[in-house]
N, C-alpha and C. Protein backbone atom coordinates (compact mmCIF):
# COMPACT_ATOMS: atom_id res chain seq x y z
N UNK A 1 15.02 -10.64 -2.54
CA UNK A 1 14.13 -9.70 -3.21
C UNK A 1 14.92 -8.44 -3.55
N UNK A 2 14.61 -7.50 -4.13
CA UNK A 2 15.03 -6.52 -4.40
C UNK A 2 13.67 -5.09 -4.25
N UNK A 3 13.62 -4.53 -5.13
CA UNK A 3 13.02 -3.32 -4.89
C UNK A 3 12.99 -2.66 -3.61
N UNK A 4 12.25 -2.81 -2.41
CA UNK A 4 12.02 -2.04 -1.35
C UNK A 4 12.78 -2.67 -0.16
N UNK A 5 13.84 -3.12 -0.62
CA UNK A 5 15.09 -3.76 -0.02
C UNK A 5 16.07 -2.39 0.87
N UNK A 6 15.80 -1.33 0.33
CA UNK A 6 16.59 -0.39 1.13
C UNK A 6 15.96 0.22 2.42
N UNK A 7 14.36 -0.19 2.31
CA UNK A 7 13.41 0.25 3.32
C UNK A 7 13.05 -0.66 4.20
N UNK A 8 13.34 -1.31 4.20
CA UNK A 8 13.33 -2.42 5.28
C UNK A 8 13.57 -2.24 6.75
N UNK A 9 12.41 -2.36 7.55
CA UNK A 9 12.79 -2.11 8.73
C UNK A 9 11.49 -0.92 8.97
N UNK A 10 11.64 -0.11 10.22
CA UNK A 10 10.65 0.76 10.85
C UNK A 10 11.49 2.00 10.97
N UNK A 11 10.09 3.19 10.50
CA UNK A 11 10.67 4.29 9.86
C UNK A 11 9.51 5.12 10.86
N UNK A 12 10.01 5.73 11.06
CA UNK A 12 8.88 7.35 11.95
C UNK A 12 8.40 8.08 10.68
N UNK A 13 7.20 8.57 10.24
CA UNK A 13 7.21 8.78 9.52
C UNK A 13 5.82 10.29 10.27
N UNK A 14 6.49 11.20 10.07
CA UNK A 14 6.17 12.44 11.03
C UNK A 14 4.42 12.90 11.06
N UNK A 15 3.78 13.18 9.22
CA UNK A 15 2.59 13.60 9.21
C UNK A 15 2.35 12.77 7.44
N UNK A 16 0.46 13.70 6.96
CA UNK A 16 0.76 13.05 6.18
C UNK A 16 1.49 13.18 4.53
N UNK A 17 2.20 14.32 5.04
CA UNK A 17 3.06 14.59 3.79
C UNK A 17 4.48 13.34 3.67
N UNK A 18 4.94 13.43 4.83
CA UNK A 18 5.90 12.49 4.97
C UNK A 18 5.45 11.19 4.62
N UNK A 19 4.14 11.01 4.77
CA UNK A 19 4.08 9.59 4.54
C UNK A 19 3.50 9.34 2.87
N UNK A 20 2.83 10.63 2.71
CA UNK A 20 3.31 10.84 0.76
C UNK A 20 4.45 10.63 0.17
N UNK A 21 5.18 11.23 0.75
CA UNK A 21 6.61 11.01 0.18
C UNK A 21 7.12 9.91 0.25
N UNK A 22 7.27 9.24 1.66
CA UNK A 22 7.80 7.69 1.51
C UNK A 22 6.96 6.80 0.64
N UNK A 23 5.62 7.24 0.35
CA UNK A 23 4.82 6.37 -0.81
C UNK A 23 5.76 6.73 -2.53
N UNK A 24 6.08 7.82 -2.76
CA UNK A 24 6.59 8.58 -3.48
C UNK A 24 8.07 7.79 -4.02
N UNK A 25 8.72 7.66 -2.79
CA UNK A 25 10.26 6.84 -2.75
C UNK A 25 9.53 5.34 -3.29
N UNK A 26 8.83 4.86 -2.75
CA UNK A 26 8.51 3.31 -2.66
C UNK A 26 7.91 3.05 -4.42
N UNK A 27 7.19 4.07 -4.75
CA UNK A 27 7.04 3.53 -5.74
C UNK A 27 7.69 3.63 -7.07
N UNK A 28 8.52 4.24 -6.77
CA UNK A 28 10.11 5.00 -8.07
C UNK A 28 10.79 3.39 -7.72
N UNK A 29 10.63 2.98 -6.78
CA UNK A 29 11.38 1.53 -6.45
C UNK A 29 10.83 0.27 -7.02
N UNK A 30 9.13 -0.02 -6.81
CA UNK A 30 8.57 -1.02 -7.40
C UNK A 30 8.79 -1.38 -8.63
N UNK A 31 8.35 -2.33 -8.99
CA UNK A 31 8.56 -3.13 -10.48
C UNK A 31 7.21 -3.94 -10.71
N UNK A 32 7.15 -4.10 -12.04
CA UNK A 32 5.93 -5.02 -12.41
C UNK A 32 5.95 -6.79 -11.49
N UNK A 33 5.05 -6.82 -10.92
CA UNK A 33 5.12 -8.26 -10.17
C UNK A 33 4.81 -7.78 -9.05
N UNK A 34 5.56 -6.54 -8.38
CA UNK A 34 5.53 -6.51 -6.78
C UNK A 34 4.04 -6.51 -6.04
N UNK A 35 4.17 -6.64 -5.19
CA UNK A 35 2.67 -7.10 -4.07
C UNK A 35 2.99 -6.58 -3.16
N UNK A 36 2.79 -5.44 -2.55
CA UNK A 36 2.41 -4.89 -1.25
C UNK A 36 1.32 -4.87 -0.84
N UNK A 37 1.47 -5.67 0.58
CA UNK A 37 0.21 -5.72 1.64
C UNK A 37 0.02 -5.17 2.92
N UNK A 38 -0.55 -3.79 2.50
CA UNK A 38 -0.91 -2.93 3.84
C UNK A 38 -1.54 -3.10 4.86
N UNK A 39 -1.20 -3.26 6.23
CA UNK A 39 -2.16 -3.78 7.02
C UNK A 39 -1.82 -2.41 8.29
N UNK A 40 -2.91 -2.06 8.94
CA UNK A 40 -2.80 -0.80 10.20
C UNK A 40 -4.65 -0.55 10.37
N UNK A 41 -4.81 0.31 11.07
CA UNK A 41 -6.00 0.45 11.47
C UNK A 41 -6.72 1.77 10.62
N UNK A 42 -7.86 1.53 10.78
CA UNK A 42 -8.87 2.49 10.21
C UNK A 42 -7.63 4.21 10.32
N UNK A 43 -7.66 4.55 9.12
CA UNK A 43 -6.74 6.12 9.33
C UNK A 43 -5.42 6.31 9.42
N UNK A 44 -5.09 4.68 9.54
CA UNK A 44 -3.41 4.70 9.60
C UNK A 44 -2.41 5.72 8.73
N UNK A 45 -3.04 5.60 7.25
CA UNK A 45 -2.50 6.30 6.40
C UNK A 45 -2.15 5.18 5.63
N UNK A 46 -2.91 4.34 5.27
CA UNK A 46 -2.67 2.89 4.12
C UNK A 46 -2.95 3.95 2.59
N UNK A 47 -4.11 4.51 2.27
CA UNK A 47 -4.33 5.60 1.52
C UNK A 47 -3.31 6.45 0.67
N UNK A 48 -2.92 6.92 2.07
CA UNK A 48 -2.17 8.31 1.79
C UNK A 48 -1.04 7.74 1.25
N UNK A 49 -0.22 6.44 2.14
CA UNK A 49 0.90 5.94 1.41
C UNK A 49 0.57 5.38 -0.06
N UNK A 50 -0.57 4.25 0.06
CA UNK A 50 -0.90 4.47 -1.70
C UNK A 50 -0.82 5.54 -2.89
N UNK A 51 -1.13 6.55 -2.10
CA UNK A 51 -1.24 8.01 -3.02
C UNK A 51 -0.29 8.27 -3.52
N UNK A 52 1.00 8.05 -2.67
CA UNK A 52 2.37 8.39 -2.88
C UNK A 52 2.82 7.44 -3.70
N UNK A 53 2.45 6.39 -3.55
CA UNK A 53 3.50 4.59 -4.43
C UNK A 53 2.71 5.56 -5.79
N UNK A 54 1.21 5.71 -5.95
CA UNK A 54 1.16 6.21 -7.09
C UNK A 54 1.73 7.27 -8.14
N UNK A 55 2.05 8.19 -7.11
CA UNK A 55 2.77 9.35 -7.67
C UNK A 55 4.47 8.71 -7.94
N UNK A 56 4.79 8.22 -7.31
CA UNK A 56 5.91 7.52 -7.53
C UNK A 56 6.26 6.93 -8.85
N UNK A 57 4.86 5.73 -9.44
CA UNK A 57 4.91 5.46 -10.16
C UNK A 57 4.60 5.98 -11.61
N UNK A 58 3.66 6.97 -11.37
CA UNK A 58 3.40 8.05 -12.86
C UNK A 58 2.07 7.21 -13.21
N UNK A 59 1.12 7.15 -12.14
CA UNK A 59 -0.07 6.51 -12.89
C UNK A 59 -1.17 7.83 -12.89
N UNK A 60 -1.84 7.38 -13.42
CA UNK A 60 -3.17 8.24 -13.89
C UNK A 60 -4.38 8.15 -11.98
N UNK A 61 -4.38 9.31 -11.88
CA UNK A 61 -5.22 9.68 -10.20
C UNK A 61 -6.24 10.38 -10.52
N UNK A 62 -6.97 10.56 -9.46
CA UNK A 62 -6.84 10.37 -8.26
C UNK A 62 -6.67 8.72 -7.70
N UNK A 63 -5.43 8.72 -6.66
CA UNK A 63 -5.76 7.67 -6.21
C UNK A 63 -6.34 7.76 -4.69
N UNK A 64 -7.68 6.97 -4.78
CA UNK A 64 -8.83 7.40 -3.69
C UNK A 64 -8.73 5.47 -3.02
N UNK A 65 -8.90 5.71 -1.80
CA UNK A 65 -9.67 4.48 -1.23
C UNK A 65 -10.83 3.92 -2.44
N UNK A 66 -10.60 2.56 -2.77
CA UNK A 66 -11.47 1.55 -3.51
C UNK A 66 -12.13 0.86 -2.97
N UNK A 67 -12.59 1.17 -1.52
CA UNK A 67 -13.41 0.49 -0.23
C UNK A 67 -14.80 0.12 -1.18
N UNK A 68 -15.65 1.05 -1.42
CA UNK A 68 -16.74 0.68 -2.49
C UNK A 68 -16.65 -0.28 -3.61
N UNK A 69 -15.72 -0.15 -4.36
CA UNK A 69 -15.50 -0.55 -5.22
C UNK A 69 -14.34 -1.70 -5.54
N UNK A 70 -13.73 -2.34 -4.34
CA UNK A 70 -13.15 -3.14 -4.05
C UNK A 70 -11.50 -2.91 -4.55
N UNK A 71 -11.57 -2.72 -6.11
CA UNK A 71 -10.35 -2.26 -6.46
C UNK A 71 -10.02 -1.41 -7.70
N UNK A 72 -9.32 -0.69 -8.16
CA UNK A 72 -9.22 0.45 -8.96
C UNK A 72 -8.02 0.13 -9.53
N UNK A 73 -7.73 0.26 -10.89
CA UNK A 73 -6.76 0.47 -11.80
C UNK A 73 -6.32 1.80 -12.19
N UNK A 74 -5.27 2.19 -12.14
CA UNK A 74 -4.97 3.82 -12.55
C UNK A 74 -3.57 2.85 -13.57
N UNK A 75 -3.85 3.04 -14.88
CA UNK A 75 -2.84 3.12 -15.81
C UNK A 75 -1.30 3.71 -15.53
N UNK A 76 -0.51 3.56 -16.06
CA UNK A 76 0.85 4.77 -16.11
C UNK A 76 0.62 5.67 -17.15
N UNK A 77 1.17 6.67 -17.05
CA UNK A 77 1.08 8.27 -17.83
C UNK A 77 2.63 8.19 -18.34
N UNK A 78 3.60 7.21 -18.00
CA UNK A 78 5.00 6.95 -18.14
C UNK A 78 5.61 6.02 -18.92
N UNK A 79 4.64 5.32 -19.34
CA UNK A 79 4.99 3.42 -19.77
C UNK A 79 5.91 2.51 -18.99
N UNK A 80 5.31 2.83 -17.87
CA UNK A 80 5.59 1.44 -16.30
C UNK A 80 4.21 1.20 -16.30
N UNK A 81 4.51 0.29 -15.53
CA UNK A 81 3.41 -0.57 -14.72
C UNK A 81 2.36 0.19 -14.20
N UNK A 82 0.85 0.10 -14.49
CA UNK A 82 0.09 0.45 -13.40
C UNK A 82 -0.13 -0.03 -12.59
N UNK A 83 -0.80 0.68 -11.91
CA UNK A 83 -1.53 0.42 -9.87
C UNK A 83 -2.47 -0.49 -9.73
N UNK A 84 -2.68 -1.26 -9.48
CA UNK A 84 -3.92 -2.25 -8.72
C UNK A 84 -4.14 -1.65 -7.55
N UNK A 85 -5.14 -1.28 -7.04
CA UNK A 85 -5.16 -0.56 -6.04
C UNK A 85 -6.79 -1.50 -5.26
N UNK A 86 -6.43 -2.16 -3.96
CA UNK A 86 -7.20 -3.27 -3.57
C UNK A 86 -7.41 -2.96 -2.29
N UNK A 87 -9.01 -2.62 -1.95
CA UNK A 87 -9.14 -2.85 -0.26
C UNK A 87 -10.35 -4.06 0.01
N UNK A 88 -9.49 -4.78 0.65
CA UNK A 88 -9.91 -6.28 0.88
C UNK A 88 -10.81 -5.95 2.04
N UNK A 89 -10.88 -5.10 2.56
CA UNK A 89 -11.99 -4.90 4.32
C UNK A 89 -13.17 -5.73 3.95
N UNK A 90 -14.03 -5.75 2.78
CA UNK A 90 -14.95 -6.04 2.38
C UNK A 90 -15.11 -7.77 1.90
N UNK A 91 -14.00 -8.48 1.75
CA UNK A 91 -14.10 -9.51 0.89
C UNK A 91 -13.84 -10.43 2.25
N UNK A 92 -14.36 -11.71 1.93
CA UNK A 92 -14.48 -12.57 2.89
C UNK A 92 -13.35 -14.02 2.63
N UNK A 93 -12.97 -13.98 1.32
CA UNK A 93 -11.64 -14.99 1.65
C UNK A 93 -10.96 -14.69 0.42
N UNK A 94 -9.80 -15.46 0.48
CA UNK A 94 -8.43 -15.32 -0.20
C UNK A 94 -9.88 -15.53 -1.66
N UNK A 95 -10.54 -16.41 -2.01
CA UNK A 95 -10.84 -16.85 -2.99
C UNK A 95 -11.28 -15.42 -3.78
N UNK A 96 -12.12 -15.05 -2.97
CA UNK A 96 -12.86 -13.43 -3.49
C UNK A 96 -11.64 -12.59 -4.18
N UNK A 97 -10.78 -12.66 -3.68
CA UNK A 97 -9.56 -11.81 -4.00
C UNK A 97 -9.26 -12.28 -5.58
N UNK A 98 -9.35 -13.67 -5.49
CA UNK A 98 -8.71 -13.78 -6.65
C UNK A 98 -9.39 -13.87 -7.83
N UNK A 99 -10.43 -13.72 -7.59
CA UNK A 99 -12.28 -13.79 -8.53
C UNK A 99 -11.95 -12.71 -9.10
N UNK A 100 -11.15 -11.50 -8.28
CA UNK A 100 -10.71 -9.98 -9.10
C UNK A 100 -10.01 -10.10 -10.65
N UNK A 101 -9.42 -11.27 -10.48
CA UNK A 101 -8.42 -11.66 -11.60
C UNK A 101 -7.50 -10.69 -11.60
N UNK A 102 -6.68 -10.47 -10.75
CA UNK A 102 -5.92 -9.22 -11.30
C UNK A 102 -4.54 -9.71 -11.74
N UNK A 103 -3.96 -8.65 -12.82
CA UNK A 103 -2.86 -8.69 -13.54
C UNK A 103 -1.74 -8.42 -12.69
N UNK A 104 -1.59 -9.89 -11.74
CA UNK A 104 -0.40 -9.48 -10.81
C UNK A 104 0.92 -9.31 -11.59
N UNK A 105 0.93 -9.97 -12.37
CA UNK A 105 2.84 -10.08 -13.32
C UNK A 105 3.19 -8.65 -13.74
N UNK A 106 1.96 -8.16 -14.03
CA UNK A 106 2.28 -6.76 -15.58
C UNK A 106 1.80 -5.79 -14.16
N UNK A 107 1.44 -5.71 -13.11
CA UNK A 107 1.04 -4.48 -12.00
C UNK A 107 1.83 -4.43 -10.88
N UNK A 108 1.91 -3.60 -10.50
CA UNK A 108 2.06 -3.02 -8.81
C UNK A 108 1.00 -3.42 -8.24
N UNK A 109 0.53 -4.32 -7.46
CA UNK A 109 -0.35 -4.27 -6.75
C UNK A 109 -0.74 -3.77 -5.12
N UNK A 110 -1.13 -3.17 -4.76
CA UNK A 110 -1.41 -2.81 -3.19
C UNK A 110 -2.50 -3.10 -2.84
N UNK A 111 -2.95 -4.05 -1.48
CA UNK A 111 -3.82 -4.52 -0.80
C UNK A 111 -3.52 -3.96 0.41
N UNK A 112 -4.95 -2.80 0.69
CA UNK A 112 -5.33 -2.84 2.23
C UNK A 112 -5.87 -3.86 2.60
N UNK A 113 -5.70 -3.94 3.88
CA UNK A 113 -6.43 -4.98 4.58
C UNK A 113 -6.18 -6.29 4.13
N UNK A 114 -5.31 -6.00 3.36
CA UNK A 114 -4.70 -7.66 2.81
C UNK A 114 -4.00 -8.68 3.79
N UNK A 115 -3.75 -8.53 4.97
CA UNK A 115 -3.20 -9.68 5.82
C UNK A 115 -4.25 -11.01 5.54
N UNK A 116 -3.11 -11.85 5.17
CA UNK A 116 -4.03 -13.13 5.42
C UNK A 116 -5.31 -13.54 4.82
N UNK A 117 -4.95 -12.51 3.36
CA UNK A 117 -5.87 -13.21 2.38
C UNK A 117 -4.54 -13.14 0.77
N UNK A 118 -4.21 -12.04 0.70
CA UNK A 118 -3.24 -11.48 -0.52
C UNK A 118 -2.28 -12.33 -0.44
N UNK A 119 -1.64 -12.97 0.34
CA UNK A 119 -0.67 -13.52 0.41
C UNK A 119 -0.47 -14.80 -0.71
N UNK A 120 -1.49 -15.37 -1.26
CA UNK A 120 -1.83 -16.28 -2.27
C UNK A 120 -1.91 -15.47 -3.47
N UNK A 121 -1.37 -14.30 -3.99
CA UNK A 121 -1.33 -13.57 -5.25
C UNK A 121 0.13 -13.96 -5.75
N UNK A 122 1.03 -13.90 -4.68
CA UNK A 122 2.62 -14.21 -5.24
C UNK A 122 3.27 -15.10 -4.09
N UNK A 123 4.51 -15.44 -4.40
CA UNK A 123 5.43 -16.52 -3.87
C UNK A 123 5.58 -15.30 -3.09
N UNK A 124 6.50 -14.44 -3.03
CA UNK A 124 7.30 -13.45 -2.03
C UNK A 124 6.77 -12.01 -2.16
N UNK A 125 6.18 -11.27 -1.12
CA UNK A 125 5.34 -9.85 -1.15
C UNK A 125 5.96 -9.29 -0.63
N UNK A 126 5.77 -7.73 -0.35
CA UNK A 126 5.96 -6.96 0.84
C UNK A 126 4.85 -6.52 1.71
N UNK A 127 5.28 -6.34 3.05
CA UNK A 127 4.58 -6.37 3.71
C UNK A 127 4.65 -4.88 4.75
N UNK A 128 3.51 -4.33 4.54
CA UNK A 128 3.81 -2.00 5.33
C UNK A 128 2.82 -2.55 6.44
N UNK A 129 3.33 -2.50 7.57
CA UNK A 129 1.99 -2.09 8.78
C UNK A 129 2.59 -1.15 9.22
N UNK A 130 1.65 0.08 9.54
CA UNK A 130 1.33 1.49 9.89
C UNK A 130 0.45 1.25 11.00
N UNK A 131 1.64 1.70 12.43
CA UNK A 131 0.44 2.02 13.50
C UNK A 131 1.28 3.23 14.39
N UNK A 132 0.54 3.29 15.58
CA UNK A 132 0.94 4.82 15.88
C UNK A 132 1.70 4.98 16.81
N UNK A 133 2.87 5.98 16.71
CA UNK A 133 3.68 5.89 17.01
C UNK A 133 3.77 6.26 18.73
N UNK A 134 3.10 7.13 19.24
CA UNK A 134 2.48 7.22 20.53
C UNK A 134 1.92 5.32 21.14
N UNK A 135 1.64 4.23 20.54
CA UNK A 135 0.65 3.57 20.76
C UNK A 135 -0.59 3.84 20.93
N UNK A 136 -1.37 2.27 21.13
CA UNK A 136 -2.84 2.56 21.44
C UNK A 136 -3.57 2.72 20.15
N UNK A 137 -5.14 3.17 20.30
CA UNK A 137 -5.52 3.34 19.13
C UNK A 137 -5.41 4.07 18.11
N UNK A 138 -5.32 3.95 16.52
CA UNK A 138 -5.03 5.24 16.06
C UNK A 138 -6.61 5.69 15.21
N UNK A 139 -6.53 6.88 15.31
CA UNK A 139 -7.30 7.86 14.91
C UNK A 139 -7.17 8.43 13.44
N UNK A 140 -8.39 8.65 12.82
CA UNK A 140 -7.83 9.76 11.67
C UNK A 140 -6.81 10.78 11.82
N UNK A 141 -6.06 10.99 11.07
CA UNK A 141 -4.47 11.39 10.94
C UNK A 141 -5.53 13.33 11.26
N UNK A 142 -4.54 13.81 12.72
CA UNK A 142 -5.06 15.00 12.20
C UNK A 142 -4.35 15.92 12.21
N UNK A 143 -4.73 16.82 11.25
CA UNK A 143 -3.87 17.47 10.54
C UNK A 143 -2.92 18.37 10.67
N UNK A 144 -3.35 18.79 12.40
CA UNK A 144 -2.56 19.88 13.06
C UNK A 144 -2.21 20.00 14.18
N UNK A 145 -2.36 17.88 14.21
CA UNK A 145 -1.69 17.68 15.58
C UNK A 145 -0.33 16.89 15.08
N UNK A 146 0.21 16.57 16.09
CA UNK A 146 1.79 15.78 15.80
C UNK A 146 1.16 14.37 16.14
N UNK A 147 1.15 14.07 15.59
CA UNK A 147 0.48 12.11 15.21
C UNK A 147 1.19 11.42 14.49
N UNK A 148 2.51 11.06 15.09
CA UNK A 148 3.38 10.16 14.00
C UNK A 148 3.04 8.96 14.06
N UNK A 149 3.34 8.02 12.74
CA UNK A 149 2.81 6.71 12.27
C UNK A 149 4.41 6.23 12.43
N UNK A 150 4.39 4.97 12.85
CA UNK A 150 5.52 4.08 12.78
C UNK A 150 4.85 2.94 11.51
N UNK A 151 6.17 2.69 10.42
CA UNK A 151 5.96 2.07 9.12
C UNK A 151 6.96 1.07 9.36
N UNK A 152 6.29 -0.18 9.07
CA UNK A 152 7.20 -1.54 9.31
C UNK A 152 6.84 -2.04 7.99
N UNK A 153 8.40 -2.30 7.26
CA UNK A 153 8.77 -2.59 5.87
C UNK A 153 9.49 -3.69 6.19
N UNK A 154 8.71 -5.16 5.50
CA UNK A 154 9.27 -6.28 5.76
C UNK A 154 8.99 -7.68 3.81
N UNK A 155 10.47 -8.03 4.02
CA UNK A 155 9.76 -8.79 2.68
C UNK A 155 9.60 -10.04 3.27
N UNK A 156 8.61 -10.93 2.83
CA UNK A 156 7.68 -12.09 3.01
C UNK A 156 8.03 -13.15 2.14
N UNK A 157 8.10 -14.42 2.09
CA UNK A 157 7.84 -15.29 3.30
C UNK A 157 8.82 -14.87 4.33
């Protein structure tokens, strides 16, 4: 694989600016085709790193959680690829996912909660789990405590 080939591996990633920014790096890296599948707990910062792949990429925002609305398109403002932006919490099998029809070839796509359903969108994905770096459960990220997220960057199969 290529693209997020230099990030590979587990990164401390301090608050949630830092983890803007590594969204920021990640998505100056993506290419049309790629599939990232976010998986961490309620607050991890699956979001916030989306926010960043977006800014990265030059798409049209806000990019907000699509929990309601399953999934959100933000165009490019650049002429790259836009965002698929997918939270699967809600959908009950791989099939639902793909009822979305989405334009995996021509998008970036990102799936929260995508373990073990997204994986049937492409041959080879990437794969971000965000959990906390203390252990145990994680909490909404707060804002003015020291709550670092550990980010595990792995390409798939």
């Amino acid at each position: 694989m290529s693209g997020l080939d230099p990030l590979v591996g587990r990164l401390e990633v301090a608050d949630t600016d830092a983890m803007e920014q590594l969204g920021r790096q990640m998505g100056r890296m993506l290419r049309p085709g790629d599939l990232v599948v976010l998986t961490g707990p309620l607050g991890a910062g699956k979001t916030t790193l989306t926010r960043g792949i977006g800014e990265g990429l030059g798409v049209r925002g806000p990019v907000q959680s699509p929990t309601f609305v399953i999934a959100r398109t933000h165009p490019s403002l650049v002429g790259g690829p836009r965002l698929v932006h997918v939270d699967a919490y809600r959908l009950g099998s791989a099939a639902e996912l793909d009822d979305l029809d989405i334009d995996v070839d021509g998008s970036v796509v990102v799936v929260e909660w995508g373990r073990g359903m997204a994986e049937g969108l492409r041959d080879v994905w990437w794969e971000v789990e965000i959990s906390r770096a203390a252990g145990g459960a994680v909490d909404a990220w707060d804002e003015d405590a020291a709550d670092p997220r550990i980010v595990t960057i792995a390409a798939r199969p």
